[in-house]
N, C-alpha and C. Protein backbone atom coordinates (compact mmCIF):
# COMPACT_ATOMS: atom_id res chain seq x y z
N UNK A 1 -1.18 0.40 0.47
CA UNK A 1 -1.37 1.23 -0.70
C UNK A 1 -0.11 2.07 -0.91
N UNK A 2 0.45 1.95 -2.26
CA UNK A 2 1.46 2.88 -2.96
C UNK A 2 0.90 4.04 -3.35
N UNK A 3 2.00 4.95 -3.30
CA UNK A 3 1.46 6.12 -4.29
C UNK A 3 2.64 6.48 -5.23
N UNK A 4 2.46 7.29 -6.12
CA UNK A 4 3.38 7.72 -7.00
C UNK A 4 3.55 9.51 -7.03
N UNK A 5 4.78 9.72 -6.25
CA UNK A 5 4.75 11.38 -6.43
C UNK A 5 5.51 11.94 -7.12
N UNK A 6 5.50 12.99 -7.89
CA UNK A 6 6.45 13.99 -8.62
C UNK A 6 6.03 15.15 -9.05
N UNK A 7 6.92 16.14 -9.09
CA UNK A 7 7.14 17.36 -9.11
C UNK A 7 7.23 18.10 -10.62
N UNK A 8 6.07 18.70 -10.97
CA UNK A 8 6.17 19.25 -12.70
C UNK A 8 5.43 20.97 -12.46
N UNK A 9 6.78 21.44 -12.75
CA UNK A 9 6.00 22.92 -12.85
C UNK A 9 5.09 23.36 -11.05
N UNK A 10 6.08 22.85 -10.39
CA UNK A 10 5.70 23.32 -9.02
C UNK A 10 4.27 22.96 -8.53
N UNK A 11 3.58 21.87 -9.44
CA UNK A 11 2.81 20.95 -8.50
C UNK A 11 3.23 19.82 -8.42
N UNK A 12 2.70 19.27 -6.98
CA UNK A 12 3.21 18.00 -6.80
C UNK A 12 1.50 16.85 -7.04
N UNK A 13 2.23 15.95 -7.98
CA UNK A 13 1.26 15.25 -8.71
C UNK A 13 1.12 13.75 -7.62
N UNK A 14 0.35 13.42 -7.21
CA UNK A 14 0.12 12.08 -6.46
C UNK A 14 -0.74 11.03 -7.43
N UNK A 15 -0.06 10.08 -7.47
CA UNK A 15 -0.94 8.96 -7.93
C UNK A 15 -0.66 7.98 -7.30
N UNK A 16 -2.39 7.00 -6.92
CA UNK A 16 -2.17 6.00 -6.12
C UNK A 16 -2.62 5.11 -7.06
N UNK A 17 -1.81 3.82 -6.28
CA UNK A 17 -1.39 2.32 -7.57
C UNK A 17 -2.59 1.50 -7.64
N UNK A 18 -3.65 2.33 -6.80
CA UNK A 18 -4.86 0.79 -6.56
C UNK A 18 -6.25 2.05 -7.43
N UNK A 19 -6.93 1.15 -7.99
CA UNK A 19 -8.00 1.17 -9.09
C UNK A 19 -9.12 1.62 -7.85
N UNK A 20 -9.39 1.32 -6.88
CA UNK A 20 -10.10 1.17 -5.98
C UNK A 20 -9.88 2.37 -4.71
N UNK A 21 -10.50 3.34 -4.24
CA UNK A 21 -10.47 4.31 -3.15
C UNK A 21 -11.04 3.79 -2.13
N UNK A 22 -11.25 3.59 -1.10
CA UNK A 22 -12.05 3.35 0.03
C UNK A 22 -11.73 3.15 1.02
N UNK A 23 -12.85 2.26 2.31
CA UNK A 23 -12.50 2.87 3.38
C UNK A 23 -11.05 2.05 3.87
N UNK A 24 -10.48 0.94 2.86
CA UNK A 24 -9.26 0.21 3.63
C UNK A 24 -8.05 1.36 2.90
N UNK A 25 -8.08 1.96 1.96
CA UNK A 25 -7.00 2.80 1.29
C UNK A 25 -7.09 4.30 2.05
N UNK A 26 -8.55 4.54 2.09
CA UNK A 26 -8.42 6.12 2.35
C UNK A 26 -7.15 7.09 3.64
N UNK A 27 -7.59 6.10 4.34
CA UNK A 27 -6.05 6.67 5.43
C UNK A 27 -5.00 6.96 5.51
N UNK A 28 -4.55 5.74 4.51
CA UNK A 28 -3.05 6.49 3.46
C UNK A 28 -3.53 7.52 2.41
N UNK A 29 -4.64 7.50 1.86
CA UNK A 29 -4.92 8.50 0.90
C UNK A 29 -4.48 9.78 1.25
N UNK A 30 -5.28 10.36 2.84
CA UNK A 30 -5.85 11.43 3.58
C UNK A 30 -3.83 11.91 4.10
N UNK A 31 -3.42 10.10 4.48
CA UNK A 31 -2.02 10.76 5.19
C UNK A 31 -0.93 11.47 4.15
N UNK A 32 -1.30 10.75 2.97
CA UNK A 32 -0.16 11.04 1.70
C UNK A 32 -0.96 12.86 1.53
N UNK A 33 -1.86 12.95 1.02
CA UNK A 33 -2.09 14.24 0.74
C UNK A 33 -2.01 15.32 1.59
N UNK A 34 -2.53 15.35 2.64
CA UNK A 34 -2.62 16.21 3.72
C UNK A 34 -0.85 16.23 4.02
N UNK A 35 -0.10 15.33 4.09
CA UNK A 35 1.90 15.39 4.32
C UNK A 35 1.91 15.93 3.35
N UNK A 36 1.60 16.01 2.10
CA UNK A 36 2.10 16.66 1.02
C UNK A 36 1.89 18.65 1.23
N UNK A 37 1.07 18.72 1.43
CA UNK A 37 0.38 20.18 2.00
C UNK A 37 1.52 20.50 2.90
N UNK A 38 0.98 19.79 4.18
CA UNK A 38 1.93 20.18 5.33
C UNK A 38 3.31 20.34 5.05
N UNK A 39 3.81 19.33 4.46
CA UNK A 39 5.46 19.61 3.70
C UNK A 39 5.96 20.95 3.08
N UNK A 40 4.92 21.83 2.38
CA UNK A 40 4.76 22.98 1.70
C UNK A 40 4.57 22.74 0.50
N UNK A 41 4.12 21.51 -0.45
CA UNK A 41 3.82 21.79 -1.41
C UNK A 41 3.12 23.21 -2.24
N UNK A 42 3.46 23.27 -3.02
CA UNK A 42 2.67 24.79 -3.39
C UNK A 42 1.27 24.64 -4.06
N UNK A 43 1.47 23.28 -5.00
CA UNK A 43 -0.19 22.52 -5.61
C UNK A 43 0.52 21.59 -5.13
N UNK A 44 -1.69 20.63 -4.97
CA UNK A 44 -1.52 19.03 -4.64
C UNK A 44 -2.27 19.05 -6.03
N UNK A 45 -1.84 17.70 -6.75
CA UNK A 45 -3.22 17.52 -7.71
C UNK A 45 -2.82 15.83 -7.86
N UNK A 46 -4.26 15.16 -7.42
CA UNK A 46 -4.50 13.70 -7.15
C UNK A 46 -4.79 13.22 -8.75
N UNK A 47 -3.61 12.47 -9.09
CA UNK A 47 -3.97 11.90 -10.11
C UNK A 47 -4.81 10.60 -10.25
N UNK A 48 -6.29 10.61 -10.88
CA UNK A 48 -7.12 9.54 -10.61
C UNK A 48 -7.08 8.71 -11.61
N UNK A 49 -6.56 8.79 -12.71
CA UNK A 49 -6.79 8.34 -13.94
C UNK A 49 -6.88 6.44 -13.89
N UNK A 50 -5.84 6.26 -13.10
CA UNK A 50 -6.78 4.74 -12.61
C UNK A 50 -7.64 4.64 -11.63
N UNK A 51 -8.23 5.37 -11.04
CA UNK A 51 -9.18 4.81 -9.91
C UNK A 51 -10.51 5.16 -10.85
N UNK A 52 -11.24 3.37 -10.69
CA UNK A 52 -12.56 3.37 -11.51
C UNK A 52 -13.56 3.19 -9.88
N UNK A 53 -12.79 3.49 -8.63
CA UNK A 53 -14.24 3.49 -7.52
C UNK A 53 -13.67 4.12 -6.75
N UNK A 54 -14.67 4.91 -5.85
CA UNK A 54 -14.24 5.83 -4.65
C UNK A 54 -15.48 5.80 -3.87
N UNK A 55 -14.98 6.10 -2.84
CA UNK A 55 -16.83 5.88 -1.59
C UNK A 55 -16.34 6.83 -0.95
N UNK A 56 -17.53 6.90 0.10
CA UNK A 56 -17.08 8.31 1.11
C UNK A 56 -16.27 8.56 2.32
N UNK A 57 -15.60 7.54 2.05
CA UNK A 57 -14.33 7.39 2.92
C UNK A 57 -12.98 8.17 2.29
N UNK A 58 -13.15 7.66 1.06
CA UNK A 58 -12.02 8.12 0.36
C UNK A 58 -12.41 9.62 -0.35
N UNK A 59 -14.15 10.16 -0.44
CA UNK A 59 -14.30 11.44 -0.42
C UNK A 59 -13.55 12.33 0.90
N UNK A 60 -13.92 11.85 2.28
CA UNK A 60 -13.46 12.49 2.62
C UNK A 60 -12.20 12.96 3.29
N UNK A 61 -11.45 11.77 2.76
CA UNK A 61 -9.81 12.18 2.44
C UNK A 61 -9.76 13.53 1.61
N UNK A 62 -10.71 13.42 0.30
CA UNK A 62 -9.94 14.67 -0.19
C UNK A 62 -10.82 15.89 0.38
N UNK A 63 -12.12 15.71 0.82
CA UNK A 63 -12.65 16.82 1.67
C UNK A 63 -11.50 17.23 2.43
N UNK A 64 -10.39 15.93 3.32
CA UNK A 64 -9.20 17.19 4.40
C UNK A 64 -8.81 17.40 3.79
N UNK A 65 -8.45 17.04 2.57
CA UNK A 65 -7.21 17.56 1.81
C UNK A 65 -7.16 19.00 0.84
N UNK A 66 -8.76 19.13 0.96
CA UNK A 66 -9.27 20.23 0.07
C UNK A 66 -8.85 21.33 1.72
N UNK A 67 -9.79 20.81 2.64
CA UNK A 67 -9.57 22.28 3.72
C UNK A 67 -8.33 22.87 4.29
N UNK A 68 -7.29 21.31 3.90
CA UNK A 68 -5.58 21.99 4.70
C UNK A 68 -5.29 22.83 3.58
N UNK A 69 -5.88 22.23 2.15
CA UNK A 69 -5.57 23.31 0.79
C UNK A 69 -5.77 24.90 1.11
N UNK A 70 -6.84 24.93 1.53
CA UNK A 70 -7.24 26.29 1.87
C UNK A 70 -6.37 27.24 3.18
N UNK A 71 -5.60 26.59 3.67
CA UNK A 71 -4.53 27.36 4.65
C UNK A 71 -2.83 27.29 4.11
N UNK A 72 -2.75 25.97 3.20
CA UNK A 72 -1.49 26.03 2.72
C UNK A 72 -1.36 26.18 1.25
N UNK A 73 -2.47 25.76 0.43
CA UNK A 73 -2.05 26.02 -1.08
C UNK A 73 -3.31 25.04 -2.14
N UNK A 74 -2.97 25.38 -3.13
CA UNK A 74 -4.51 24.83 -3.56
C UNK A 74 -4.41 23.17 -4.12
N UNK A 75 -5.65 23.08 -3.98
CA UNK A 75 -5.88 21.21 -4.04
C UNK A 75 -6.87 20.52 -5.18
N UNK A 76 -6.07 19.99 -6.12
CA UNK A 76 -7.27 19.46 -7.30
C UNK A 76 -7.01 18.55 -7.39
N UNK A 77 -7.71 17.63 -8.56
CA UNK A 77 -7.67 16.64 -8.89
C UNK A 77 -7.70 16.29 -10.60
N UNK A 78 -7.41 15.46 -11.16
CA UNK A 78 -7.38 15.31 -12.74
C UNK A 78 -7.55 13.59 -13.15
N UNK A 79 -7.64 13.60 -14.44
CA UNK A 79 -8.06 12.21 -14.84
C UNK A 79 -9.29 11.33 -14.38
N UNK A 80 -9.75 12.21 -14.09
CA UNK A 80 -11.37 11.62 -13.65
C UNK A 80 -11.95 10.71 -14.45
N UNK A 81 -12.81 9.46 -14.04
CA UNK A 81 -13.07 8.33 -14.87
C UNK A 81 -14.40 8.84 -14.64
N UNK A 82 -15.49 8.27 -16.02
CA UNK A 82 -16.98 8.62 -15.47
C UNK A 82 -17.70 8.21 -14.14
N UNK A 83 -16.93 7.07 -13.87
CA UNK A 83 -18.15 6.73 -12.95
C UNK A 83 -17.65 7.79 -11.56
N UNK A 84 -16.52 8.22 -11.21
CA UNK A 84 -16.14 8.87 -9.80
C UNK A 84 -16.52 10.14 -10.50
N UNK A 85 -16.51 10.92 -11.80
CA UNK A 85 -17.24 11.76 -12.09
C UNK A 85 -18.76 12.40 -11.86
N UNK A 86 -19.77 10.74 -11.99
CA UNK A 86 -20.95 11.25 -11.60
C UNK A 86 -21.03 11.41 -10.51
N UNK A 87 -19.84 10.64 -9.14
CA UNK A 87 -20.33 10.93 -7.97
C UNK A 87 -19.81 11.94 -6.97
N UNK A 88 -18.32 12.83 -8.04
CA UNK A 88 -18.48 14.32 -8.13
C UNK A 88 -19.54 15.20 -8.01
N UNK A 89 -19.90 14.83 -9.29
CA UNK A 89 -21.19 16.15 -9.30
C UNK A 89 -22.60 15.24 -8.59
N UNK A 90 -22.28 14.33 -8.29
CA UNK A 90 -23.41 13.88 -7.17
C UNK A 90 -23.73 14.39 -5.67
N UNK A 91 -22.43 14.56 -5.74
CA UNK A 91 -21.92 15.28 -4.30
C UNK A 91 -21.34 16.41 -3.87
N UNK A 92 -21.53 17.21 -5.29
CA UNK A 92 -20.88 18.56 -5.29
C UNK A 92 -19.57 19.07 -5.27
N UNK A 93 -18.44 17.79 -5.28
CA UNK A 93 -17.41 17.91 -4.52
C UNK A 93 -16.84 18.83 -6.08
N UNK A 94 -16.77 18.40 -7.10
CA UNK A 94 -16.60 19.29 -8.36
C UNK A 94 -16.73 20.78 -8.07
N UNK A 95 -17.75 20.92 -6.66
CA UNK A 95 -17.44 22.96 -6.43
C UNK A 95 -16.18 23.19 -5.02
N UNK A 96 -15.93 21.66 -4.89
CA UNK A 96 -14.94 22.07 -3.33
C UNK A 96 -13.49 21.59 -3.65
N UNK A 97 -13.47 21.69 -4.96
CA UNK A 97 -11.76 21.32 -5.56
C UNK A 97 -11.81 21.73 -7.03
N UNK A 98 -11.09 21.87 -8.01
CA UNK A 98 -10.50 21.91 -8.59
C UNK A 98 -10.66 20.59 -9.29
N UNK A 99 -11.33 19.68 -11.07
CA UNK A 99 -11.13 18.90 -11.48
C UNK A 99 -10.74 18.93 -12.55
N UNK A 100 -9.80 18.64 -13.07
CA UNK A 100 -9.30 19.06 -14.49
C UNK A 100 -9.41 17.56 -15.14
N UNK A 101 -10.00 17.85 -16.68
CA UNK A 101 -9.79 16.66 -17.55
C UNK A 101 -8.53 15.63 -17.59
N UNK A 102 -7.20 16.41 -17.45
CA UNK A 102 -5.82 15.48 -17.61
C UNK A 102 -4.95 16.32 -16.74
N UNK A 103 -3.93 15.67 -16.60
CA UNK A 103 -2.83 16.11 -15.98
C UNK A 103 -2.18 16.89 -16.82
N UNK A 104 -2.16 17.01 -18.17
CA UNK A 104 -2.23 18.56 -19.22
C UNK A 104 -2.68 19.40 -18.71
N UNK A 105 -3.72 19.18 -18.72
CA UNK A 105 -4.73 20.50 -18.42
C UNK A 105 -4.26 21.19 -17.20
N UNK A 106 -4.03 20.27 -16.23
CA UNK A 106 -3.51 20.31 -14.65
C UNK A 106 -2.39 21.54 -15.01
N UNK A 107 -1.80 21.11 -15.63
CA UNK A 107 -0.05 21.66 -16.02
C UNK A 107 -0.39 23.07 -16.93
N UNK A 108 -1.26 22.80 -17.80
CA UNK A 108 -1.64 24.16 -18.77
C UNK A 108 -2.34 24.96 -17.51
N UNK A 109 -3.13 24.87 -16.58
CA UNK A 109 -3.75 25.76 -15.84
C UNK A 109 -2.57 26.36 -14.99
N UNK A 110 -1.66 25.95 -14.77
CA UNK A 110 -0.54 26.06 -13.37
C UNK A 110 0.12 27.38 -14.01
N UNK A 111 0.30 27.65 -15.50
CA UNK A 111 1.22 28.43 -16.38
C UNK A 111 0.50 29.44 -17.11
N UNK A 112 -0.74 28.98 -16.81
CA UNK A 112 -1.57 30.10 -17.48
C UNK A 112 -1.85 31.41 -16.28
């Protein structure tokens, strides 16, 4: 698994190249985000806008990635597709991060 990183307005934006989260991706998921933290990023924000599946493998990549958030800097996510949406608020994870509609929004919240 690839990811795609860059730097806008002092968050660092991750996007990964596969449509699909789970338990064969999540490890690079968990290692890319959590290095990003540890590195000092100041924001992480996981761009999902292609991933149409995620399971709880790849939840709880961003579960670590939400708790290293909480000692080094804050951790969201954006571009949410419906279906990893319902299983957001299926799972509450929508109260243990940060989900913004777009990577706009991502960027309008950072400046506001």
């Amino acid at each position: 698994m690839h990811f795609a990183t860059h730097i806008l307005n002092g968050i660092t934006f991750v996007t990964p190249d596969a449509a699909r989260l789970d338990a064969s991706t999540a490890p690079a998921l968990r290692e890319m985000l959590v290095g990003c933290l540890d590195a000092g990023a100041q924001s992480v924000v996981l761009d999902l806008t292609g991933v149409t599946f995620l399971d709880s493998s790849a939840l709880g990549a961003l579960i670590a990635a939400a708790k290293r958030a909480g000692r080094n800097g804050p951790f969201a996510v954006c571009g949410v597709q419906p279906a990893v949406a319902r299983l957001f608020a299926l799972t509450h994870m929508d109260r243990v991060f940060t989900v913004h509609p777009s990577k706009a929004e991502a960027l309008a919240r950072s400046t506001a």
